[in-house]
Protein backbone atom coordinates (compact mmCIF):
# COMPACT_ATOMS: atom_id res chain seq x y z
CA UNK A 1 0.00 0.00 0.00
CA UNK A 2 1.18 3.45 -0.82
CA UNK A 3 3.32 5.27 2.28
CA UNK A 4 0.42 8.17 2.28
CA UNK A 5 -2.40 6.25 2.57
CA UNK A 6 -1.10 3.62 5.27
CA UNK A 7 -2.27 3.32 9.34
CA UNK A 8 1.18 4.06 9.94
CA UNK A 9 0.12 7.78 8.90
CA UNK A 10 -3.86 7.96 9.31
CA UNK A 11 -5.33 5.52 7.24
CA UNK A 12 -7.66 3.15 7.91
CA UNK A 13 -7.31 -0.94 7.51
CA UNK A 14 -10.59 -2.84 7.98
CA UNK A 15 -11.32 -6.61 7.59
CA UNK A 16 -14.77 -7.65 6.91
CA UNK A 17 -16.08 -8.04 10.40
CA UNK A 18 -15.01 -4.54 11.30
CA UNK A 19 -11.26 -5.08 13.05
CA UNK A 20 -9.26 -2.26 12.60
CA UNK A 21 -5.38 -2.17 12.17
CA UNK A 22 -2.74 -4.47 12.55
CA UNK A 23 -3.90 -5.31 16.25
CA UNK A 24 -7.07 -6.60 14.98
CA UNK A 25 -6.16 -8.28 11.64
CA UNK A 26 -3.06 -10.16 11.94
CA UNK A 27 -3.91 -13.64 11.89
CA UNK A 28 -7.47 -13.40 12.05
CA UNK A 29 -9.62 -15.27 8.76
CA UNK A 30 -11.67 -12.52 6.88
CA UNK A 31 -13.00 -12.80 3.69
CA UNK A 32 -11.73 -9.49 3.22
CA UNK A 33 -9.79 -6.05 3.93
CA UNK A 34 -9.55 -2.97 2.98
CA UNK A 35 -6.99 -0.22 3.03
CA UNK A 36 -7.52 3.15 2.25
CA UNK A 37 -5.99 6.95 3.48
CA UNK A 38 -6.61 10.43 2.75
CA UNK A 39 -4.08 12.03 -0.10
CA UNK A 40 -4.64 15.75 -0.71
CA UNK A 41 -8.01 16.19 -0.55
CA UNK A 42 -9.20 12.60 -2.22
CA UNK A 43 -9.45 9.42 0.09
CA UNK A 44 -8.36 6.30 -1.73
CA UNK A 45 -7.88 2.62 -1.13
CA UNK A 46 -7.03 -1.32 -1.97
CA UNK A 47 -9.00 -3.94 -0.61
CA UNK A 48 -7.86 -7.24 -1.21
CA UNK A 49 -10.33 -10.38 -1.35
CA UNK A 50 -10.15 -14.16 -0.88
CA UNK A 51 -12.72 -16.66 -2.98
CA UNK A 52 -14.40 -18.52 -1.04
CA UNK A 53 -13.28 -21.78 -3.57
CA UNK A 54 -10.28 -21.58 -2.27
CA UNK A 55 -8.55 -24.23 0.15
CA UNK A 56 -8.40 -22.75 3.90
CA UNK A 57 -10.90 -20.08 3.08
CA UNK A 58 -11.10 -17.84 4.61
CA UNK A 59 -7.85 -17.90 5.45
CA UNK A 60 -5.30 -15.30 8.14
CA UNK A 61 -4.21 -12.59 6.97
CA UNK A 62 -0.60 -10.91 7.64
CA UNK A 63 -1.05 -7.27 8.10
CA UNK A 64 1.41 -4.54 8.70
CA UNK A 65 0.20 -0.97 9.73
CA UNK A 66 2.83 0.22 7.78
CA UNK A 67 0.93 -0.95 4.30
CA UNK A 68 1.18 -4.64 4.53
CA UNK A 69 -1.86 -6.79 3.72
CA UNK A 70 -1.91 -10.30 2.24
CA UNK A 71 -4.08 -13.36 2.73
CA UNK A 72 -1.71 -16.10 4.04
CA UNK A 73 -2.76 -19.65 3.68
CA UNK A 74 -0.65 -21.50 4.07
CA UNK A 75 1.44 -19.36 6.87
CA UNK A 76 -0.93 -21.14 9.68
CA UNK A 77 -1.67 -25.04 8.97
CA UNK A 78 -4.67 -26.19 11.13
CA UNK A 79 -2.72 -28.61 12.68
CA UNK A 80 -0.30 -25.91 13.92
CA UNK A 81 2.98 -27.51 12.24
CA UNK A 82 2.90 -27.62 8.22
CA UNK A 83 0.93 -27.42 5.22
CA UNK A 84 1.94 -30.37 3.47
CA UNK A 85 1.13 -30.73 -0.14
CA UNK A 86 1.46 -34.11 -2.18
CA UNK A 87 3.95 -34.00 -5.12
CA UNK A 88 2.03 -33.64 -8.16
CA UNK A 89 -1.30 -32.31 -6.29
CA UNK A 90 -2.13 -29.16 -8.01
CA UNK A 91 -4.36 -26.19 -5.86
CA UNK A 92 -6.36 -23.41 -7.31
CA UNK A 93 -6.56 -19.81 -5.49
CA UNK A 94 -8.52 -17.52 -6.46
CA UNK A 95 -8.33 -13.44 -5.39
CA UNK A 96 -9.95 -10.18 -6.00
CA UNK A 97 -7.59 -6.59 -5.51
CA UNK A 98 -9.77 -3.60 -6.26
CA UNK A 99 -8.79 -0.14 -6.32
CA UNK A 100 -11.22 2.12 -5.64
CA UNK A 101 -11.89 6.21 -4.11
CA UNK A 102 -13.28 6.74 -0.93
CA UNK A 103 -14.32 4.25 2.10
CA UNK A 104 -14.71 1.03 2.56
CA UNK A 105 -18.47 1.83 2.91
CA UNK A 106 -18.62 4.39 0.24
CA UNK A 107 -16.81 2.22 -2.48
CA UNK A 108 -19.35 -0.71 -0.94
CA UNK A 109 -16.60 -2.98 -0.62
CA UNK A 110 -19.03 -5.65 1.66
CA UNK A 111 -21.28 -5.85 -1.15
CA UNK A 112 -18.25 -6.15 -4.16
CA UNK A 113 -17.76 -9.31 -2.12
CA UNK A 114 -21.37 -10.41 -2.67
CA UNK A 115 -20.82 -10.33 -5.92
CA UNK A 116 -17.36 -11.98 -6.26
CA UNK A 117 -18.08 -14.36 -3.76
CA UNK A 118 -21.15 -15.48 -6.35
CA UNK A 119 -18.64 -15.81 -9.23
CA UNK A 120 -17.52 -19.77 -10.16
């Protein structure tokens, strides 16, 4: 995420269910999160979005208040040691980045989702 627009210097980073920041994202499953931060007098953003076809969905995310957002699948295995994948097995991940102006409720991300979510 652009410098200007980060936490770091007054932005805002939201999942889906509302958690705000670094302290409330990192490592929590969302299907979803937005970043977005006032430059001059426009307020833009990123949000980033997982399908929920995808293995682990919906999966931890690592976030960084400094700009740093990415879902991380693999980064926690459920059983807390490794995410083992057999040779030859082939996955398929699927994810949405959208740039948009303004919030995260004025660009509608929530419902964006709807409609991605509703895509094969």
């Amino acid at each position: 995420m652009d410098a200007s627009l980060t936490v770091e210097n007054g932005g805002t980073m939201i999942d889906a269910d509302g958690a705000l920041g670094e302290k409330g994202t990192f490592g929590k499953p969302s299907p979803w999160i937005d970043c977005f931060g006032k430059r001059g007098d426009i307020i833009e953003g990123m949000a980033i979005m997982q399908h929920p076809s995808n293995a682990w969905y919906p999966s931890p995310w690592f976030t960084r208040d400094y700009g740093f957002f990415s879902p991380t699948p693999m980064y926690w295995p459920a059983d807390d040691k490794a995410t083992v994948l057999k040779k030859g097995e082939t996955i398929h991940l699927k994810y949405r980045v959208l740039v948009h102006s303004g919030t995260n409720e004025t660009a509608k991300i929530a419902d964006e989702f709807k409609r991605y979510q509703d895509e094969k």
